[in-house]
C-alpha atoms as a PDB file:
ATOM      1  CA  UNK A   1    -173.241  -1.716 152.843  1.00  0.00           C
ATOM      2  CA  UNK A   2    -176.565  -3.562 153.863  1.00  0.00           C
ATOM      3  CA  UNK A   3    -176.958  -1.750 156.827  1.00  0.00           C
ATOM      4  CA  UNK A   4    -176.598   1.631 154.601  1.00  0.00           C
ATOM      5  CA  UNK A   5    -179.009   0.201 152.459  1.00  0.00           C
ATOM      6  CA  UNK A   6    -181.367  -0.520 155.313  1.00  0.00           C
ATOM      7  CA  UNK A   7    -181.394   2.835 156.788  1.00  0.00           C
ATOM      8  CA  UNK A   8    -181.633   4.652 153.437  1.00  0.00           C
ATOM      9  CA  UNK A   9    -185.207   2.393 152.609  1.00  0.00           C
ATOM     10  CA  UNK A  10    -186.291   2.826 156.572  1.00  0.00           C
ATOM     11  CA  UNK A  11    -185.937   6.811 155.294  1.00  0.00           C
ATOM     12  CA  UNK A  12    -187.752   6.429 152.364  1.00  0.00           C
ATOM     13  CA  UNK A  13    -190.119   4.793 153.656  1.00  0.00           C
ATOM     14  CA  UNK A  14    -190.967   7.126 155.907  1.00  0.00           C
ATOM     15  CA  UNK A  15    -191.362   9.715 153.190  1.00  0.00           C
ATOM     16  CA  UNK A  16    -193.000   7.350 151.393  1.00  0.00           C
ATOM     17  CA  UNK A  17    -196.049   7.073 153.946  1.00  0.00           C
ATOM     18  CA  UNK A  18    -196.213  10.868 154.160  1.00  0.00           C
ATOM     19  CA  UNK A  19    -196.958  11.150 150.684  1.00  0.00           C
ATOM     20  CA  UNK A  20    -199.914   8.202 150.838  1.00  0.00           C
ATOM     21  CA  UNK A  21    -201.549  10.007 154.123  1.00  0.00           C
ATOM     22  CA  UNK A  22    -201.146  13.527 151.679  1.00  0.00           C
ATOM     23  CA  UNK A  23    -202.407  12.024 149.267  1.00  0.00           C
ATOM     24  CA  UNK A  24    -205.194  10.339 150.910  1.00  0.00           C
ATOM     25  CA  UNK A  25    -206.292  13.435 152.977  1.00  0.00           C
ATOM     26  CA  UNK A  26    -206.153  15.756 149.729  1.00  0.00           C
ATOM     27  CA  UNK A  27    -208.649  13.545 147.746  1.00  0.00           C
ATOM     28  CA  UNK A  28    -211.034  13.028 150.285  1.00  0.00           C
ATOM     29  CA  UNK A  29    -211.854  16.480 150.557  1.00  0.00           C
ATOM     30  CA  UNK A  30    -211.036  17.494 153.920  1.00  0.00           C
ATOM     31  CA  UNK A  31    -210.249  20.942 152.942  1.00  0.00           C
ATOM     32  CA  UNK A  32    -211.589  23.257 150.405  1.00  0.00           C
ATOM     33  CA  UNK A  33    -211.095  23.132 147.074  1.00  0.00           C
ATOM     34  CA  UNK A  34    -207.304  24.687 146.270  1.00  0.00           C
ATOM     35  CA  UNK A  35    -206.421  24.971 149.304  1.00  0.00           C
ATOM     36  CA  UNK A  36    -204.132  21.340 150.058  1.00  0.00           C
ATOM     37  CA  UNK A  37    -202.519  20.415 146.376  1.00  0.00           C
ATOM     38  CA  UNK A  38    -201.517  16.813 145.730  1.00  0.00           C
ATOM     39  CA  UNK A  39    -198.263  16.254 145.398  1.00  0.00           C
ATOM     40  CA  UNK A  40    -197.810  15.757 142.077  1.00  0.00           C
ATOM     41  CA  UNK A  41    -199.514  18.958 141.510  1.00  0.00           C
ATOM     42  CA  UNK A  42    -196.526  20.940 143.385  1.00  0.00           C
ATOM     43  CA  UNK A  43    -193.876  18.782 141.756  1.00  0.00           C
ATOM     44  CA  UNK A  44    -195.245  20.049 138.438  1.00  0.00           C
ATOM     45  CA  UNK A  45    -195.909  23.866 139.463  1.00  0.00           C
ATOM     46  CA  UNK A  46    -191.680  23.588 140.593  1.00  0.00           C
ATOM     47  CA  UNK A  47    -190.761  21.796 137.636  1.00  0.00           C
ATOM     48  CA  UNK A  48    -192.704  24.880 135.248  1.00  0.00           C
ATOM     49  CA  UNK A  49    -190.598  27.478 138.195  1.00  0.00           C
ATOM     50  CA  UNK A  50    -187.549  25.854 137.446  1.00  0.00           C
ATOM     51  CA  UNK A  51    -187.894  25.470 134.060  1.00  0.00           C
ATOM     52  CA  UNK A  52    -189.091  29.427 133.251  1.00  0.00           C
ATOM     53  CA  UNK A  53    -188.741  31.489 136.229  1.00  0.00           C
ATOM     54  CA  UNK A  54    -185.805  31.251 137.297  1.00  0.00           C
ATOM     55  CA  UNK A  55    -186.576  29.399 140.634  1.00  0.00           C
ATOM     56  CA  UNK A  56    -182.982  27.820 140.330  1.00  0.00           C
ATOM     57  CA  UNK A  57    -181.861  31.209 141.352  1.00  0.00           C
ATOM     58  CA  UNK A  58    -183.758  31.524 144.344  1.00  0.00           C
ATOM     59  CA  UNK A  59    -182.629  28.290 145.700  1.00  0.00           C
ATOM     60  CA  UNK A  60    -179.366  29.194 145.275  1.00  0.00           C
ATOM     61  CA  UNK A  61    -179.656  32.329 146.712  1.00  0.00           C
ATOM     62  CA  UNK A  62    -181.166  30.702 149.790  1.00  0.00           C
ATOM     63  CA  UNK A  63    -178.513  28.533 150.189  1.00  0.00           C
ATOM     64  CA  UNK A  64    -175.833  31.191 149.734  1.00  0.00           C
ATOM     65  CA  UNK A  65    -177.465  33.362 152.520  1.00  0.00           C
ATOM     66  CA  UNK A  66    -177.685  30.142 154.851  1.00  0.00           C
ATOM     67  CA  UNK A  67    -173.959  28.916 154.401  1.00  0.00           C
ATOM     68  CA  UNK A  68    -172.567  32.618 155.300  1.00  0.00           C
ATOM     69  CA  UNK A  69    -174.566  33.140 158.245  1.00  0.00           C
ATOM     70  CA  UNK A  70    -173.974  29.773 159.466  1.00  0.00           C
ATOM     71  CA  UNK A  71    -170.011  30.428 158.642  1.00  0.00           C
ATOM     72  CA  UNK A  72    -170.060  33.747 160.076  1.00  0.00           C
ATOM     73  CA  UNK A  73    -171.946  32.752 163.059  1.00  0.00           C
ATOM     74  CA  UNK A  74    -170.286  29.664 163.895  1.00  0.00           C
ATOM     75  CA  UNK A  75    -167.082  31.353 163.257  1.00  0.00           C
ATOM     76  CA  UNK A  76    -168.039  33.989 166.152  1.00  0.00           C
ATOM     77  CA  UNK A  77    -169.569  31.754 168.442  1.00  0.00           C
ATOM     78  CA  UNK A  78    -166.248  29.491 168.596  1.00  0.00           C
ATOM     79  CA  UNK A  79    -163.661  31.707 170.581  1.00  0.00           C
ATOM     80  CA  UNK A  80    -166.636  32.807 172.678  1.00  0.00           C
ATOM     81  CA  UNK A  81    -167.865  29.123 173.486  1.00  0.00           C
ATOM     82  CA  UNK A  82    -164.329  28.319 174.357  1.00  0.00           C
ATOM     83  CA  UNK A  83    -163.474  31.521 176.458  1.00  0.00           C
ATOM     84  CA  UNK A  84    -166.873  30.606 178.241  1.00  0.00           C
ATOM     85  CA  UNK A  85    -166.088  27.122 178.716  1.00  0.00           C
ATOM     86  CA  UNK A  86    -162.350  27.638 180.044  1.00  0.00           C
ATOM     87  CA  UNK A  87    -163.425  30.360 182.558  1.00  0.00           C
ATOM     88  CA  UNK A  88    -165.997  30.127 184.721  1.00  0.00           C
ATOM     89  CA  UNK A  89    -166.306  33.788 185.972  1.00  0.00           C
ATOM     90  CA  UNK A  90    -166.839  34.611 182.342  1.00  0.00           C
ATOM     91  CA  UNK A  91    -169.315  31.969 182.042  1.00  0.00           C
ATOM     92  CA  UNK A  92    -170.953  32.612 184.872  1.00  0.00           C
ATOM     93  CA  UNK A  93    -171.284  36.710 184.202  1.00  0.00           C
ATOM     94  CA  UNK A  94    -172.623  36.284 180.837  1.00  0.00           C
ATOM     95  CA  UNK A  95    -174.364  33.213 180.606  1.00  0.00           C
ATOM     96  CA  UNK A  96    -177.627  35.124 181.215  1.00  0.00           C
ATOM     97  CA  UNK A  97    -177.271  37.893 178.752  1.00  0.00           C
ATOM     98  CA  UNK A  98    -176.489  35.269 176.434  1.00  0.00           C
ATOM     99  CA  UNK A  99    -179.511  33.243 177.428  1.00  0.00           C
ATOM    100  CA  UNK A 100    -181.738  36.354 177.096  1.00  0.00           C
ATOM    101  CA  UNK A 101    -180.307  36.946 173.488  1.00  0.00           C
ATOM    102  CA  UNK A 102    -180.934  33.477 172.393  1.00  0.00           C
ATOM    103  CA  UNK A 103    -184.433  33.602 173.395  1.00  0.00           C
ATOM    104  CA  UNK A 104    -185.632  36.509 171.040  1.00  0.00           C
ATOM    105  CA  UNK A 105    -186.969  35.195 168.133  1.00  0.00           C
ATOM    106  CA  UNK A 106    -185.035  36.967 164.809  1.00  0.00           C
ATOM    107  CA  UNK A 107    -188.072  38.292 163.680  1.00  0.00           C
ATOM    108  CA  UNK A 108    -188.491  40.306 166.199  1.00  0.00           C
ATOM    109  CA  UNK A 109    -185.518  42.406 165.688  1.00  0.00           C
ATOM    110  CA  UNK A 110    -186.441  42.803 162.213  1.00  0.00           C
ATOM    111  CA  UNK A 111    -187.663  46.540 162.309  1.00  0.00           C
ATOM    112  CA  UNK A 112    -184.107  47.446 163.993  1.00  0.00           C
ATOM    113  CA  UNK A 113    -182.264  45.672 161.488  1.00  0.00           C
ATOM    114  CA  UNK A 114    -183.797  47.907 158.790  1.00  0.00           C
ATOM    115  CA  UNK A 115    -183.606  51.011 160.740  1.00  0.00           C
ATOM    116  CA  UNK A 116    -179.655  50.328 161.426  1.00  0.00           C
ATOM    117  CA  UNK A 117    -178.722  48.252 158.273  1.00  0.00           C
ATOM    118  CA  UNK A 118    -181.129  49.222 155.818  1.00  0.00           C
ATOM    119  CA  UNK A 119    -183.046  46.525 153.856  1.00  0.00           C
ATOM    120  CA  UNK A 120    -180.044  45.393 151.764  1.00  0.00           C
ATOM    121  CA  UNK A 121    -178.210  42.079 151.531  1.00  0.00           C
ATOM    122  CA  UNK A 122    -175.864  42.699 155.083  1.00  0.00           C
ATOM    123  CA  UNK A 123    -179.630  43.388 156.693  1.00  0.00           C
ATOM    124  CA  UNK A 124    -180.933  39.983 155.999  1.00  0.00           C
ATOM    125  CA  UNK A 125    -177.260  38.180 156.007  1.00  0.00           C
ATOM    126  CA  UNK A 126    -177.377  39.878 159.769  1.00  0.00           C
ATOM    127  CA  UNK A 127    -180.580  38.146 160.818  1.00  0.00           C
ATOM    128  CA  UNK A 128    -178.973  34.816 160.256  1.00  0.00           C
ATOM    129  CA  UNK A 129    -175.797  34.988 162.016  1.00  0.00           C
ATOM    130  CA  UNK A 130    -177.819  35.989 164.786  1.00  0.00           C
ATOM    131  CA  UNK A 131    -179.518  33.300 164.611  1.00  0.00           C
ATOM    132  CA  UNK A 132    -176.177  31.100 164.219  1.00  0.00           C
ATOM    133  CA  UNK A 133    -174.259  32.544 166.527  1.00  0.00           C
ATOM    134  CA  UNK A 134    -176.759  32.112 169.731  1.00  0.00           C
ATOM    135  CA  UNK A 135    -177.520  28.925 168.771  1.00  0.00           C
ATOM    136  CA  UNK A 136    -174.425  27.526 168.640  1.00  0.00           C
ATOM    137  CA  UNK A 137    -172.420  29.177 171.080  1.00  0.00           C
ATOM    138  CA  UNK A 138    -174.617  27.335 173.830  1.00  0.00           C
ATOM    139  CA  UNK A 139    -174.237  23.877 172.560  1.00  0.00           C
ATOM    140  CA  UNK A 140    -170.291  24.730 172.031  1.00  0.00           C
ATOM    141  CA  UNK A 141    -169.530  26.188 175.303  1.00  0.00           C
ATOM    142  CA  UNK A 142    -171.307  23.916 177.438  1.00  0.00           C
ATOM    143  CA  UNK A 143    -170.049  20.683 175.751  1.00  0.00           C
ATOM    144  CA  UNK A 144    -167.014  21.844 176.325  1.00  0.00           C
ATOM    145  CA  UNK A 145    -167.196  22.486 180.067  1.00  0.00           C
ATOM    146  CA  UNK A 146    -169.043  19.133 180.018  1.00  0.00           C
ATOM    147  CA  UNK A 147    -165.101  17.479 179.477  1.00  0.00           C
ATOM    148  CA  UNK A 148    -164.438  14.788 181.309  1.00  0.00           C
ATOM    149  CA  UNK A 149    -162.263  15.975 184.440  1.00  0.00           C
ATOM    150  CA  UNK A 150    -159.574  12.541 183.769  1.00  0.00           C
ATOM    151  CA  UNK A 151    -158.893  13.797 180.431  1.00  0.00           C
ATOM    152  CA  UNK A 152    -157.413  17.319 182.379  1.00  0.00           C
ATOM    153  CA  UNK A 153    -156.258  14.813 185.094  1.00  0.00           C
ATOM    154  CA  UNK A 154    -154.220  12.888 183.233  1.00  0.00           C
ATOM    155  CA  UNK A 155    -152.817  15.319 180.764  1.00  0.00           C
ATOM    156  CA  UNK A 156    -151.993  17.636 183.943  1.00  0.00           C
ATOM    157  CA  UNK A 157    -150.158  14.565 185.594  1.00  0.00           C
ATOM    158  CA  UNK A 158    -147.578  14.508 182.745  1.00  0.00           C
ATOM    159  CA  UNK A 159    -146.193  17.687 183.150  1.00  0.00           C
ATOM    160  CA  UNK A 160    -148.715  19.386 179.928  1.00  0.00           C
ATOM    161  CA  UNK A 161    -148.503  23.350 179.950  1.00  0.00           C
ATOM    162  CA  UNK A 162    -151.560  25.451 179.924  1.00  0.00           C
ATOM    163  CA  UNK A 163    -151.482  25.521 176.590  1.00  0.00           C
ATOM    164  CA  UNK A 164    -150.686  22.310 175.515  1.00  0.00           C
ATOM    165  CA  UNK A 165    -153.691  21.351 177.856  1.00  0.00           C
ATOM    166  CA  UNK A 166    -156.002  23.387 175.728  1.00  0.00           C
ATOM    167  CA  UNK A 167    -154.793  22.547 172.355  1.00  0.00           C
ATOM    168  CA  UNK A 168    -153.875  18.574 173.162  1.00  0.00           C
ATOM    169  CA  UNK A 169    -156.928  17.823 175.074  1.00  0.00           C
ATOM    170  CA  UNK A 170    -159.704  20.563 175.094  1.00  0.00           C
ATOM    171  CA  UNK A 171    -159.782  21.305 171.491  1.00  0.00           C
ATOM    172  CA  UNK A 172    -159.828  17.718 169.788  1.00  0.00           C
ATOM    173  CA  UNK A 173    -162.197  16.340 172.192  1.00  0.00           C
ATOM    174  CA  UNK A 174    -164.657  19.691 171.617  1.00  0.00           C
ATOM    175  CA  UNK A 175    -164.768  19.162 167.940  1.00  0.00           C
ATOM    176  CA  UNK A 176    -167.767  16.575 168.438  1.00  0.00           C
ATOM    177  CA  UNK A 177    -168.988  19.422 170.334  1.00  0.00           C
ATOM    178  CA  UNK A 178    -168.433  22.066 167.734  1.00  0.00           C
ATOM    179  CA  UNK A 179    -169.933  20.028 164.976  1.00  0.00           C
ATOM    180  CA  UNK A 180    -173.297  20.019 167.111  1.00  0.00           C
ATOM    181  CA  UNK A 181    -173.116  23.117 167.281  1.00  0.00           C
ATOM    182  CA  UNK A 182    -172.740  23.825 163.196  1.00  0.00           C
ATOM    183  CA  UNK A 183    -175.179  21.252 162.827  1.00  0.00           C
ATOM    184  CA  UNK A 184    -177.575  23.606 165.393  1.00  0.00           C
ATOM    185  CA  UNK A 185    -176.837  26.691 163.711  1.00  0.00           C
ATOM    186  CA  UNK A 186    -177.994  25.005 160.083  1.00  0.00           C
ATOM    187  CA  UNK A 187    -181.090  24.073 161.677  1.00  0.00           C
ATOM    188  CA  UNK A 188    -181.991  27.339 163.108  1.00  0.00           C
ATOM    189  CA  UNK A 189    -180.797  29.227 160.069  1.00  0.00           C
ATOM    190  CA  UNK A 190    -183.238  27.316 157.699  1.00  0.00           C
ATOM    191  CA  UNK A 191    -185.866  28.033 160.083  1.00  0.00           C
ATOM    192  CA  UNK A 192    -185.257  31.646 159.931  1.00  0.00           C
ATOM    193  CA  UNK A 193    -184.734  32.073 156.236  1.00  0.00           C
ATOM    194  CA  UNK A 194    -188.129  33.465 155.646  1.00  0.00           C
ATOM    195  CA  UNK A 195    -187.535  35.878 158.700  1.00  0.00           C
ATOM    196  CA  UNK A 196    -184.788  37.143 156.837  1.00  0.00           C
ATOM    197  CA  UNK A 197    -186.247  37.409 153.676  1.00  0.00           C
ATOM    198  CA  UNK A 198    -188.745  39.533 154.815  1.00  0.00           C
ATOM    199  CA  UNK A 199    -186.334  42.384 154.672  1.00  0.00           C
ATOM    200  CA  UNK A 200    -186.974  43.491 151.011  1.00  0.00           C
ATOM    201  CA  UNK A 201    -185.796  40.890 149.290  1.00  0.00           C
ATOM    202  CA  UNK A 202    -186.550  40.558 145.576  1.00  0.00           C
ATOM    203  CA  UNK A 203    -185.727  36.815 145.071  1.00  0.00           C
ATOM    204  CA  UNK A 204    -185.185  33.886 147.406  1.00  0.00           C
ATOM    205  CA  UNK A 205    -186.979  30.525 148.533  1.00  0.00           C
ATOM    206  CA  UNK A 206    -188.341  32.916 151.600  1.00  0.00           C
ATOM    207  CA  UNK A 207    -189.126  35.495 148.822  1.00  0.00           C
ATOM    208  CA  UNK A 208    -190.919  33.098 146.337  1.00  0.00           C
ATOM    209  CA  UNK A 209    -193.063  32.349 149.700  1.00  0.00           C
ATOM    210  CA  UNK A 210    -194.139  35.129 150.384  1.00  0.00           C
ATOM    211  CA  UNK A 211    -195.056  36.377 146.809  1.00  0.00           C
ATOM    212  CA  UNK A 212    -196.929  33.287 146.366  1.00  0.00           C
ATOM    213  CA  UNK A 213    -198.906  33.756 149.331  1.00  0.00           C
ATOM    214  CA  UNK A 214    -199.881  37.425 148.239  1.00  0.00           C
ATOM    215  CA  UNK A 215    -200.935  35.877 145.057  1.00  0.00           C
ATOM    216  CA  UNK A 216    -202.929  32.820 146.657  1.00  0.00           C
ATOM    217  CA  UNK A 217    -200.863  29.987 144.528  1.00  0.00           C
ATOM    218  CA  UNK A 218    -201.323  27.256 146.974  1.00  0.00           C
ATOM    219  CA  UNK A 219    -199.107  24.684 145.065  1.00  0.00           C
ATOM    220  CA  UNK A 220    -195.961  27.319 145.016  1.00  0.00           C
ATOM    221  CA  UNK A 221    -196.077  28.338 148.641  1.00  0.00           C
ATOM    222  CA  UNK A 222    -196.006  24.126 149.472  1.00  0.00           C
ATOM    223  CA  UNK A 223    -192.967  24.131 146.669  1.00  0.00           C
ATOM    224  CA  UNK A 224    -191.047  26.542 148.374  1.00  0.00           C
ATOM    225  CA  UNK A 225    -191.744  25.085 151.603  1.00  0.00           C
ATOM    226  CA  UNK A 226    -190.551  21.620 150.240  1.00  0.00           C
ATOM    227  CA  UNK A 227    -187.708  23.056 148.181  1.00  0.00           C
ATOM    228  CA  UNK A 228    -186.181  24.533 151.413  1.00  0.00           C
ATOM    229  CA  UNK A 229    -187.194  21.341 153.873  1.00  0.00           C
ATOM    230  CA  UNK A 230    -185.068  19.507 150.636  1.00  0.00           C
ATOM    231  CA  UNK A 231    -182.475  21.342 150.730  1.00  0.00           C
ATOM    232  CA  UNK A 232    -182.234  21.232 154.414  1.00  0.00           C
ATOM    233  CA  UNK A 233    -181.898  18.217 154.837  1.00  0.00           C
ATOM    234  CA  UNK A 234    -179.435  17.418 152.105  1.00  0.00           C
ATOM    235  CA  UNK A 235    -177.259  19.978 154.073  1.00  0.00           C
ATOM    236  CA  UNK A 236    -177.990  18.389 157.050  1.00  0.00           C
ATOM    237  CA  UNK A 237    -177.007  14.808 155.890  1.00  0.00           C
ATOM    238  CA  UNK A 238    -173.407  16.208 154.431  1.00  0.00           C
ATOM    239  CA  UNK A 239    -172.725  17.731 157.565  1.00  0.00           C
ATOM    240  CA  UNK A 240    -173.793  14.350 159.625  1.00  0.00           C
ATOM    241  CA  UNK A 241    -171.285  12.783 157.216  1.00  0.00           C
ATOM    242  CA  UNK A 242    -168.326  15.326 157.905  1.00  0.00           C
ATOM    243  CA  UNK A 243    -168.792  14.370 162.108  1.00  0.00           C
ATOM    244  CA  UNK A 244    -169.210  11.003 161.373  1.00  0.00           C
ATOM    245  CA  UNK A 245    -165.945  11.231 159.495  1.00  0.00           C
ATOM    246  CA  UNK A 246    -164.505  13.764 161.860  1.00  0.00           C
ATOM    247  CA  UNK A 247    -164.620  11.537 165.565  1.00  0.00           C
ATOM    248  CA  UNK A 248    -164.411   7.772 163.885  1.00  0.00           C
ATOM    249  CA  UNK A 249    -160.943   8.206 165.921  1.00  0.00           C
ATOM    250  CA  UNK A 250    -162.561   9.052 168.942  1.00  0.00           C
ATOM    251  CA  UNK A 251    -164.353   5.819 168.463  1.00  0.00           C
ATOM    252  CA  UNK A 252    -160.950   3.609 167.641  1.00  0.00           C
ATOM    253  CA  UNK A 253    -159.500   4.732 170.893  1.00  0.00           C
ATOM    254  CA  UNK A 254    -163.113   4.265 172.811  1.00  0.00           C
ATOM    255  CA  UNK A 255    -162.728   0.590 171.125  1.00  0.00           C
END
């Protein structure tokens, strides 16, 4: 519990000094006037969004479109991360195109999306299993070829099938792996929320962004930015949970 308790104030501590340098560098002035808000200045413009505009709705949204394309993409990017990872020739033939793929940034592909998808919901839900997908399937299929060779050894040695190699030994010991991988994905989804929002869409954190930024208010372009670095993160801490959860018996038999 102490040690909990220690991390969680090392943490807010850390945010703690962000605020004082914010603070510090937004009353002395360094930029113009309007352009850096204090911090309590946001926290009121998103309480007033919150309270009458519906800015609830948009965070919701948000996080909606992030947990399907991370689901759908992580869901894809399984099979092929194992198929990869079992056999080599596969891995070896399309390890480039996948490579190429993962390099294009999401935002790039935007004016195909519209011109095959439209600008609807499946356009923008699109952009971020992309994004998912390639950015997982890398982490998943090379931890998995990454298995330690005496696991396969030793499993082999008492008379284990093909299949009961795979699902005894490959597929517990990837789930570490796997979790990475989902834990990628949720990164790189966040990251590309405003890509995908820039495919028509009428609300949204990405949305509220960009409308913000047409209309010059400062403080609600840094809430939305902070509203989806929040939510993020809380995200991000569940899901660090659920592994820590999911190899503590990895660790008992490491022990």
């Amino acid at each position: 519990m102490s040690r909990l308790l220690g991390r969680a104030l090392w943490s807010l501590g850390g945010f703690a000094l962000f605020l004082v340098l914010w603070y510090a560098v937004a009353l002395a002035g360094v930029f113009p006037p309007g352009q850096l808000p204090r911090p309590d200045e946001i926290l009121s413009t998103l309480v007033e969004r919150f309270r009458d505009r519906g800015l609830l709705l948009d965070v919701r949204l948000s996080v909606l479109r992030v947990l399907i394309g991370v689901a759908v993409g992580c869901a894809l990017a399984l099979p092929v991360g194992f198929l990869l990872a079992w056999y080599r020739p596969l891995r070896l033939m399309f390890d480039p195109l996948i490579s190429f793929f993962r390099a294009l940034p999401p935002i790039a592909l935007i004016p195909l999306v519209i011109v095959y998808l439209g600008i609807g919901e499946q356009a923008r839900l699109s952009i971020l299993i992309y994004a998912a997908f390639f950015s997982s399937v890398v982490v998943i299929y090379e931890g998995i070829a990454a298995t330690d060779e005496i696991y396969i050894r030793a499993a082999r040695s008492m008379g284990a099938s093909q299949l009961e190699l795979f699902t005894r030994v490959v597929v517990p010991l990837a789930v570490p792996q796997v979790l990475v991988g989902v834990r990628v994905a949720l990164g790189v989804c966040w990251a590309t929320l405003v890509a995908a929002e820039l495919i028509a869409a009428q609300r949204g954190l990405g949305a509220t962004i960009q409308d913000a930024a047409g209309f010059f208010q400062i403080e609600m372009v840094y809430g939305g930015v902070v509203l989806i670095g929040l939510s993020a993160l809380v995200m991000d801490r569940l899901l660090a949970l659920v592994m820590k959860r999911a190899v503590r018996w990895q660790e008992r038999v490491g022990g």
